[in-house]
Protein backbone atom coordinates (compact mmCIF):
# COMPACT_ATOMS: atom_id res chain seq x y z
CA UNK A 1 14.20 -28.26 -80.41
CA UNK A 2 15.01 -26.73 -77.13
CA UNK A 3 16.10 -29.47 -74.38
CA UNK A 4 15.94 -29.81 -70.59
CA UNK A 5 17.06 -31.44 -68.27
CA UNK A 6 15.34 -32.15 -64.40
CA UNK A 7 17.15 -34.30 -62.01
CA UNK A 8 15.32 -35.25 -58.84
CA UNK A 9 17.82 -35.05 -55.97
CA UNK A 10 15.37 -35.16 -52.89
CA UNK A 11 15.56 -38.54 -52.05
CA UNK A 12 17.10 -39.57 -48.58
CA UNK A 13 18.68 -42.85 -49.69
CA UNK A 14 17.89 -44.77 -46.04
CA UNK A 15 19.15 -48.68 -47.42
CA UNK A 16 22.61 -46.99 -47.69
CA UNK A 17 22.65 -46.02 -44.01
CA UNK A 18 25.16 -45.59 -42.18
CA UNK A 19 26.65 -43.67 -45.60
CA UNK A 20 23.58 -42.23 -46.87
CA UNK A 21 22.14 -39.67 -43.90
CA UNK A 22 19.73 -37.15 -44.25
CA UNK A 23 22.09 -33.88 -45.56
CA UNK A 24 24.60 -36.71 -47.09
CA UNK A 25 22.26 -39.02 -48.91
CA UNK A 26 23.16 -41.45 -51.64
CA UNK A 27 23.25 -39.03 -54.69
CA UNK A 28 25.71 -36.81 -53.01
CA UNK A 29 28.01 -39.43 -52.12
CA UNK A 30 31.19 -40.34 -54.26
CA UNK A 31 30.60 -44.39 -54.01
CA UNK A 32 33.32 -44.87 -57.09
CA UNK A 33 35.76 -42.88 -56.26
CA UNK A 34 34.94 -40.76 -59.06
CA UNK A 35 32.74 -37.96 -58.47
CA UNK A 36 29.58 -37.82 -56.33
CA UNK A 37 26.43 -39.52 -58.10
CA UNK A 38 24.72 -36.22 -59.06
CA UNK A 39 27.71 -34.83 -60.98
CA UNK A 40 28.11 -38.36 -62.44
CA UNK A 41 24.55 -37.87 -64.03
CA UNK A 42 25.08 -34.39 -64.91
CA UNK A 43 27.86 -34.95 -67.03
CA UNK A 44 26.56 -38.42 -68.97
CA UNK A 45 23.97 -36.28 -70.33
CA UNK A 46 25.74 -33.10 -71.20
CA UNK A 47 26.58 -33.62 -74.60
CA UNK A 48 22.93 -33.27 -75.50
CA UNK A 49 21.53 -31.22 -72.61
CA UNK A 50 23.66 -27.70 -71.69
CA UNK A 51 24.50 -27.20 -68.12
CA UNK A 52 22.38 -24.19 -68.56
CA UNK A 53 19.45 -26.42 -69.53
CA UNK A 54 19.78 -28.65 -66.45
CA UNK A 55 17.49 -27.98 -63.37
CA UNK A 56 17.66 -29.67 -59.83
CA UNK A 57 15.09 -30.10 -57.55
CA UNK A 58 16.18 -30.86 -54.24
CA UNK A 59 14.37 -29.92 -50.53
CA UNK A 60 15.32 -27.02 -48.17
CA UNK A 61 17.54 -29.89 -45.63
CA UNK A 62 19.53 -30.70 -48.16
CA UNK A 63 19.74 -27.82 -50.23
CA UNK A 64 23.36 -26.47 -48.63
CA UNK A 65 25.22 -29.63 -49.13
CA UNK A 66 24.42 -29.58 -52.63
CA UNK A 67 25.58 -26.78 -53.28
CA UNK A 68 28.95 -27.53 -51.76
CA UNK A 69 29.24 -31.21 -53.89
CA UNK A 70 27.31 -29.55 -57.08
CA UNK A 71 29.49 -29.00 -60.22
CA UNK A 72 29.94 -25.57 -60.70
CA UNK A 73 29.32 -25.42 -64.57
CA UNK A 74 25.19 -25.59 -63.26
CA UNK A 75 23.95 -22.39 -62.39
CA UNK A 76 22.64 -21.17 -58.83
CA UNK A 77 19.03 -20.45 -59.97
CA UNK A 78 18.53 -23.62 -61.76
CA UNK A 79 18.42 -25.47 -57.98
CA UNK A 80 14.87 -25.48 -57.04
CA UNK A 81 14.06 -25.87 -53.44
CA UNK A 82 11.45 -27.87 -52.43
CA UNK A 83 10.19 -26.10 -48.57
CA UNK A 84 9.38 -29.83 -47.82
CA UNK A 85 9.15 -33.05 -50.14
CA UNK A 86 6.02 -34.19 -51.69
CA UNK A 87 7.13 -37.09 -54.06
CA UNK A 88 8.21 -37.11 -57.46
CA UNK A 89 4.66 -35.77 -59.22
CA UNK A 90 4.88 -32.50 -57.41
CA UNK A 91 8.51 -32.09 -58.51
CA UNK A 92 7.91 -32.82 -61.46
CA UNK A 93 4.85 -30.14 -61.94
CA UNK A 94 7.18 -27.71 -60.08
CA UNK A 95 10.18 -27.86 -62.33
CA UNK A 96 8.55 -28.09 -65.64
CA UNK A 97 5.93 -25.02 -65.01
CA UNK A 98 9.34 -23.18 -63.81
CA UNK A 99 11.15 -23.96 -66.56
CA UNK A 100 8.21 -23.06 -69.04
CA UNK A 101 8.06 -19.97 -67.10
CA UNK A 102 11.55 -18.75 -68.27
CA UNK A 103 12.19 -20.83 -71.22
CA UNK A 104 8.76 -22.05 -73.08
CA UNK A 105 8.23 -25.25 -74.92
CA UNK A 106 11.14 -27.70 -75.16
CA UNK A 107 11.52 -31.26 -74.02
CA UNK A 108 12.01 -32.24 -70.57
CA UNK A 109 14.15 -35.65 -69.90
CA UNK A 110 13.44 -36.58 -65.95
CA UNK A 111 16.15 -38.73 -63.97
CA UNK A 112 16.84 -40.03 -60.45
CA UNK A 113 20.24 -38.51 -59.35
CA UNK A 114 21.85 -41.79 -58.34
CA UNK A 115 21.49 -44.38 -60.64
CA UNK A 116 24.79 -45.93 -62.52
CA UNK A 117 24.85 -46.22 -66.31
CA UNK A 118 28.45 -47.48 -66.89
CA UNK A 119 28.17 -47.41 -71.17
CA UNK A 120 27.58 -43.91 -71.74
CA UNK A 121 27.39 -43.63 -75.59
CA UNK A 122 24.79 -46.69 -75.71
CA UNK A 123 22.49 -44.80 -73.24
CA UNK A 124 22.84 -41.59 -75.13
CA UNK A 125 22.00 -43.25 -78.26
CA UNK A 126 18.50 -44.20 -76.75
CA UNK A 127 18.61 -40.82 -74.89
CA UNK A 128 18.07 -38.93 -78.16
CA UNK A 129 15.88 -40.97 -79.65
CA UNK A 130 13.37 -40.95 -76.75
CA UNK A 131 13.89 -36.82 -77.05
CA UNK A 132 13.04 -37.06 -80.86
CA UNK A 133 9.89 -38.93 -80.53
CA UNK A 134 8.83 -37.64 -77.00
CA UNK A 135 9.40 -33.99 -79.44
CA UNK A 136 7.73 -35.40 -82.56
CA UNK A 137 4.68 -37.27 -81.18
CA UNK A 138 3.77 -35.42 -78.05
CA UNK A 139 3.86 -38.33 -75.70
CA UNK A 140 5.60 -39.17 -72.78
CA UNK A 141 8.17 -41.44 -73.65
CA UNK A 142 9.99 -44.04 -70.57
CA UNK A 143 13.33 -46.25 -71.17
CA UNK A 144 12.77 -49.84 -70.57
CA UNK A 145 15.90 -51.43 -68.63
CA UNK A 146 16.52 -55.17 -70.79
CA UNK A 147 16.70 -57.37 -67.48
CA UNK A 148 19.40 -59.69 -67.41
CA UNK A 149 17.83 -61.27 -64.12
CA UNK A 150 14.79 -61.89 -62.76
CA UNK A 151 14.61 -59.19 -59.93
CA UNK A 152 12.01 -59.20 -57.56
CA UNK A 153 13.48 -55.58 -56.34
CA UNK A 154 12.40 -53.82 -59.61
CA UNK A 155 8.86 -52.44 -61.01
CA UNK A 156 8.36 -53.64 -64.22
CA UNK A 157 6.39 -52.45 -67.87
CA UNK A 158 5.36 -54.70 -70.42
CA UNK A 159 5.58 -53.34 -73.89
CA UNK A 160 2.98 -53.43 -76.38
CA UNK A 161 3.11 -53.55 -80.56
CA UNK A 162 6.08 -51.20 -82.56
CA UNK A 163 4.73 -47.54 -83.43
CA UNK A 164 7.01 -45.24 -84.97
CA UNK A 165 10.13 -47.19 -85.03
CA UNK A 166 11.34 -50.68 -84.62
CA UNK A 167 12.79 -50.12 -81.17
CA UNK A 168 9.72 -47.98 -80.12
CA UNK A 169 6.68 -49.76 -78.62
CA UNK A 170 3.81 -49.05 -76.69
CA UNK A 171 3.19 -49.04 -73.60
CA UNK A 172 1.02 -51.18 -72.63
CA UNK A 173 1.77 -51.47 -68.75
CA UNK A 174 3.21 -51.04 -65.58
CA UNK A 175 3.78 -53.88 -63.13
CA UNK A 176 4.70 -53.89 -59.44
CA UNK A 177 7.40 -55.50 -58.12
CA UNK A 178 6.70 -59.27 -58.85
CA UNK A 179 7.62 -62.50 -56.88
CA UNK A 180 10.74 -64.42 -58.09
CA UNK A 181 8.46 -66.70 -59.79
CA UNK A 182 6.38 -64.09 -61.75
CA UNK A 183 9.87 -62.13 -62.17
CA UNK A 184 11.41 -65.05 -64.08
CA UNK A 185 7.95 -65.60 -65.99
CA UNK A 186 8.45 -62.02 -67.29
CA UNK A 187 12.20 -62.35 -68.33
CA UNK A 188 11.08 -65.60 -70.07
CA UNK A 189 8.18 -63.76 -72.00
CA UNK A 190 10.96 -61.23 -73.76
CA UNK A 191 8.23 -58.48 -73.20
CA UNK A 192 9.05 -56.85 -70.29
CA UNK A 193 11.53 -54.25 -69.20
CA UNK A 194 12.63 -52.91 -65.24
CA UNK A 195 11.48 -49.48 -64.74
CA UNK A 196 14.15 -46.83 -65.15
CA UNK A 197 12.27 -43.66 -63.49
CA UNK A 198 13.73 -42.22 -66.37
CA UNK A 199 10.58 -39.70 -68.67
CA UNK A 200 11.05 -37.86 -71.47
CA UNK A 201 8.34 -35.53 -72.60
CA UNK A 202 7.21 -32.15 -73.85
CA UNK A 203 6.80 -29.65 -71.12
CA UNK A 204 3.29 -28.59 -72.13
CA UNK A 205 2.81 -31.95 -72.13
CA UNK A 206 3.89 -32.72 -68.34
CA UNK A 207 1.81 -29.92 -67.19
CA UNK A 208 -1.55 -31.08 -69.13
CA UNK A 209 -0.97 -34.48 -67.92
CA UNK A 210 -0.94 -33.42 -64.30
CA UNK A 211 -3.85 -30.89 -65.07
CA UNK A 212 -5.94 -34.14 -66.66
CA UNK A 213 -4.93 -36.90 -63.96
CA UNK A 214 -4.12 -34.99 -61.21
CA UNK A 215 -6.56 -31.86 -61.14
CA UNK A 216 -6.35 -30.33 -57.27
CA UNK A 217 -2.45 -30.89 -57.73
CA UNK A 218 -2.60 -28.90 -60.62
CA UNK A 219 -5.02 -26.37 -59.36
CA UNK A 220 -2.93 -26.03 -56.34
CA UNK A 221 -0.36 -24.65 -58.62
CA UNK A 222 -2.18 -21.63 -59.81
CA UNK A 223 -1.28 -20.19 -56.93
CA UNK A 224 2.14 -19.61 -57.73
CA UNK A 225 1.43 -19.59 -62.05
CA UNK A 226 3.29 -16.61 -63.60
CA UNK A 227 5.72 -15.97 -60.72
CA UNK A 228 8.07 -19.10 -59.87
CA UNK A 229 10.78 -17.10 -61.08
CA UNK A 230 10.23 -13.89 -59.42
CA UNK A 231 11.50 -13.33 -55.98
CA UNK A 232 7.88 -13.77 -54.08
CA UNK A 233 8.10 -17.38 -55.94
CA UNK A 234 9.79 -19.02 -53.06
CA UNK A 235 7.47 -17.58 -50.26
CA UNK A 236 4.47 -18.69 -52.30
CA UNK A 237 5.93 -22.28 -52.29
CA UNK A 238 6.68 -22.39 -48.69
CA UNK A 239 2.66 -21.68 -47.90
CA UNK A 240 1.68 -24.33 -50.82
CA UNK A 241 3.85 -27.36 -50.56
CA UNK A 242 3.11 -28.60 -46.92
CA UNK A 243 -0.55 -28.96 -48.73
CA UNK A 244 -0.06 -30.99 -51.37
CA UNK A 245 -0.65 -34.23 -52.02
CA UNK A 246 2.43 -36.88 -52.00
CA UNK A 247 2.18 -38.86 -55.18
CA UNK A 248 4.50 -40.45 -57.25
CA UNK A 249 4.54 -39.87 -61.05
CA UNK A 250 4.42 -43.55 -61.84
CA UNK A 251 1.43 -43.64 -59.74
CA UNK A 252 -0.55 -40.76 -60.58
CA UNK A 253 0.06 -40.19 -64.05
CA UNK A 254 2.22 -42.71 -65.97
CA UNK A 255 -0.34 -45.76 -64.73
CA UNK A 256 -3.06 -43.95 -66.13
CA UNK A 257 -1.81 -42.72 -69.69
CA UNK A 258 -3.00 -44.75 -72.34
CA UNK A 259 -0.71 -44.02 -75.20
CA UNK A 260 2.79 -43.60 -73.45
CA UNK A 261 5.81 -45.02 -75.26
CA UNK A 262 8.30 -47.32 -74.18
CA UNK A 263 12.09 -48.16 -75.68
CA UNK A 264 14.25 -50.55 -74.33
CA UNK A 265 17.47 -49.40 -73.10
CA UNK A 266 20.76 -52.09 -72.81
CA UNK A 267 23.62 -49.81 -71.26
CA UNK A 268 24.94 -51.01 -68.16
CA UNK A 269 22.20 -49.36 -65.65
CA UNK A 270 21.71 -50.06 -62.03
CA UNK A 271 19.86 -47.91 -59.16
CA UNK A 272 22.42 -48.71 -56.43
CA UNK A 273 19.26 -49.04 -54.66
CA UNK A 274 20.98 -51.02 -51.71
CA UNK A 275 24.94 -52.16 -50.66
CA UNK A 276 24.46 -55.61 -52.20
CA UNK A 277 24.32 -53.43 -55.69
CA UNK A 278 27.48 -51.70 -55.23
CA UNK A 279 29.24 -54.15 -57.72
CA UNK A 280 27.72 -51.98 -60.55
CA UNK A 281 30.00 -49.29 -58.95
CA UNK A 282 33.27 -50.83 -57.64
CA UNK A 283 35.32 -53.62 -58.86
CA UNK A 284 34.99 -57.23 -57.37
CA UNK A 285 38.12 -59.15 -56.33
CA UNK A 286 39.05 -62.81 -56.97
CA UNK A 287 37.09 -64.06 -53.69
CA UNK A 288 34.05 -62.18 -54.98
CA UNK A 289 34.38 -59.58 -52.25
CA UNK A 290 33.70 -55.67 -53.02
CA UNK A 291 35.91 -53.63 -50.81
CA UNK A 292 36.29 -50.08 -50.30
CA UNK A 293 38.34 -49.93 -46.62
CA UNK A 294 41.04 -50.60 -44.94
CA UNK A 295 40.43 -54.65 -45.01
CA UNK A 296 42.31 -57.91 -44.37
CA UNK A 297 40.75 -60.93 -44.63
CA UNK A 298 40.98 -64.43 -44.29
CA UNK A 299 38.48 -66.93 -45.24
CA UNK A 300 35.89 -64.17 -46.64
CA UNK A 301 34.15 -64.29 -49.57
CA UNK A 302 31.54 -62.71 -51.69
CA UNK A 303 31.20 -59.77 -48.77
CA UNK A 304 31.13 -56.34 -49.21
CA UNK A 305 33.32 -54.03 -47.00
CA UNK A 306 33.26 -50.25 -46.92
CA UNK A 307 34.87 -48.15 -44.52
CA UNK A 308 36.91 -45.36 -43.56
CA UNK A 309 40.82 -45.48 -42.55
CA UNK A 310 39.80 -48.24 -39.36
CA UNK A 311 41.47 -51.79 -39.80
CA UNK A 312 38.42 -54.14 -40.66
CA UNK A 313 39.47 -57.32 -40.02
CA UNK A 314 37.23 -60.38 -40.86
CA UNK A 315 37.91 -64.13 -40.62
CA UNK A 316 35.17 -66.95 -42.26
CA UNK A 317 32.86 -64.80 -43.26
CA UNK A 318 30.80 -65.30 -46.66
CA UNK A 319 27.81 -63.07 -48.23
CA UNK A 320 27.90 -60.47 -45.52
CA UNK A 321 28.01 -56.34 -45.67
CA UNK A 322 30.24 -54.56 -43.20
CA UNK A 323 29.37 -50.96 -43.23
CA UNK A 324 31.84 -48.58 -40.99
CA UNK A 325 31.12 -45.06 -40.16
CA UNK A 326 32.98 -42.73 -37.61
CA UNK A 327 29.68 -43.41 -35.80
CA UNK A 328 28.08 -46.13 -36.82
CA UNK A 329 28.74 -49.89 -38.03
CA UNK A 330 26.27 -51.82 -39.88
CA UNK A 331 26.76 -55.61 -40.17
CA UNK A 332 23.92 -57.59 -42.43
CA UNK A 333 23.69 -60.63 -44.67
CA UNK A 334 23.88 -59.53 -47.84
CA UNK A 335 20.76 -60.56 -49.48
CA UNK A 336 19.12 -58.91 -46.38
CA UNK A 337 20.21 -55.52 -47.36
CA UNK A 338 17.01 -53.89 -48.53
CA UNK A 339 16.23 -54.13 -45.16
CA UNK A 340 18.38 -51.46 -43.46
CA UNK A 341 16.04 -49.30 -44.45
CA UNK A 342 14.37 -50.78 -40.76
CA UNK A 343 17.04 -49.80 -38.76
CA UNK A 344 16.60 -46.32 -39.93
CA UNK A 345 13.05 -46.51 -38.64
CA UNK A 346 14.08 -47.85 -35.59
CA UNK A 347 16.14 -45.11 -35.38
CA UNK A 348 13.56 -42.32 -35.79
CA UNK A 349 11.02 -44.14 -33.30
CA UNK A 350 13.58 -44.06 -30.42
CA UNK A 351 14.50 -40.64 -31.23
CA UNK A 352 17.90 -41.11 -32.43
CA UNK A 353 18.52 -38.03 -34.81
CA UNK A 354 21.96 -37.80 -34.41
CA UNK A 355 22.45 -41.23 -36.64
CA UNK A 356 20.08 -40.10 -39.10
């Protein structure tokens, strides 16, 4: 069984601002101290999925800076280049016609390129089981995050009755982000996971799933059928993706599949959608703080602090980020921090590229 790997690297990452910018954005960034997030998610997979096997999909800004951060065990022609970005269902369409262009038939495990998973041999435990049914049963196959609180930041899916294994169910459901009291109803039920944005599947099966649910996607495609790997294949693109539709997968297919398979995943997992997540990334000290600068405190807890070689100095402060740039400083309350995503539109409105 022939195995792929697509890792959707397009994203600009704006609640990480001032880090995350438009050609820097959150997967290239090295938040540990390790490597940068993409290479992190390269590598957790690669003792089931070759290098060779592993594609990248990532949009013409951004294209150059991945290539400088990129690990060099991937090859050149396996980065795809979006000409502009069109959501994850045209990505997704894109990659796996490419790849059954060159390779055929195999199947194709689909992953965000800056989520943490900090217990590597539990997630690729589930990994290749969801590759063995997805390969088996020709269905798409999602891992199901086991919440261990009720987030209101997180889509949900409920599970249905066991199919082919005892720690396979179905589908029966996805949910949108709830309210805190809905959220803790679900974690109470035992029947709902978080959404990983993690989709294993066959890739005959991606592409008749976008030709079935998302037909003038699909048709638009034909365009550029036979020849995504010739060297007219990029031209072609650059004429077709400004006019396509921009739809997410969870929206325009996974919602509306009726036998998709879920299995529940416990192995340390965390988007790092925001800075109040970045404990799933960096150690916290014995006054709850998360720091990554140059920082002496008194009187400060549970803050996060992240800056460059600049003294940040902060006295009586308590559940509060401090962001510093060369450029920029961000200040916010910490449970406010999926809102800096605002000051990134405020930025764009006034014009203010330079920051971006």
């Amino acid at each position: 069984m022939n195995k792929y790997m697509l890792i959707m690297a397009g994203g600009s990452g704006t609640r990480f601002w001032p880090l995350s910018r438009r050609n820097s954005p959150k997967q290239f960034l090295n938040l540990s101290g390790n490597d940068a997030m993409i290479n992190e998610t390269i590598k957790r997979c690669q003792e089931l999925i070759p290098p060779e096997h592993t594609y990248i999909v990532t949009n013409k800004q951004q294209a150059d800076a991945l290539e400088k951060i990129l690990l060099p065990i991937i090859p050149k022609e396996n980065i795809l280049v979006e000409p502009v970005g069109r959501n994850t269902a045209p990505c997704i369409l894109y990659a796996a016609m490419h790849i059954q262009e060159k390779h055929g038939d195999g199947v194709l495990c689909v992953f965000p390129s800056d989520h943490v998973i900090s217990e590597g041999e539990r997630f690729l435990a589930v990994l290749d089981k969801a590759i063995n049914v997805a390969g088996t049963e020709n269905k798409v196959v999602t891992l199901g995050i086991k919440p261990v609180f009720p987030s209101t930041e997180y889509g949900y899916i409920k599970r249905g009755k066991n199919t082919v294994d005892s720690d396979v169910f179905e589908l029966e459901r996805f949910v949108e982000k709830p309210n805190a009291e809905r959220a803790r109803e679900y974690i109470e039920s035992g029947n709902y996971y978080w959404n990983s944005g993690m989709f294993i599947w066959n890739v005959s099966l991606a592409i008749e799933l976008n030709k079935r649910f998302l037909p003038r996607l699909y048709r638009s495609f034909q365009e550029v059928l036979g020849k995504l790997t010739k060297p007219e294949g990029q031209e072609l693109l650059a004429n077709l993706f400004p006019r396509l539709e921009s739809i997410s997968v969870d929206y325009g297919i996974m919602e509306r599949v009726d036998d998709a398979l879920v299995i529940p995943g416990d192995f340390g997992w965390s988007d790092v959608g925001s800075w109040d997540s970045l404990g799933s990334v960096l150690p916290m000290d014995a006054q709850g703080n998360i720091v990554k600068a140059n920082h002496l405190g008194v009187d400060t807890k549970e803050c996060i602090v992240y800056g460059t070689d600049k003294l940040i100095a902060t006295v009586g402060l308590y559940n509060t980020v401090i962001v510093e740039t060369p450029d920029a400083i961000l200040v916010c309350a910490k449970e406010k921090s999926h809102d800096v995503k605002f000051i990134v539109d405020q930025l764009n409105e006034r014009g203010m590229s330079g920051l971006l």
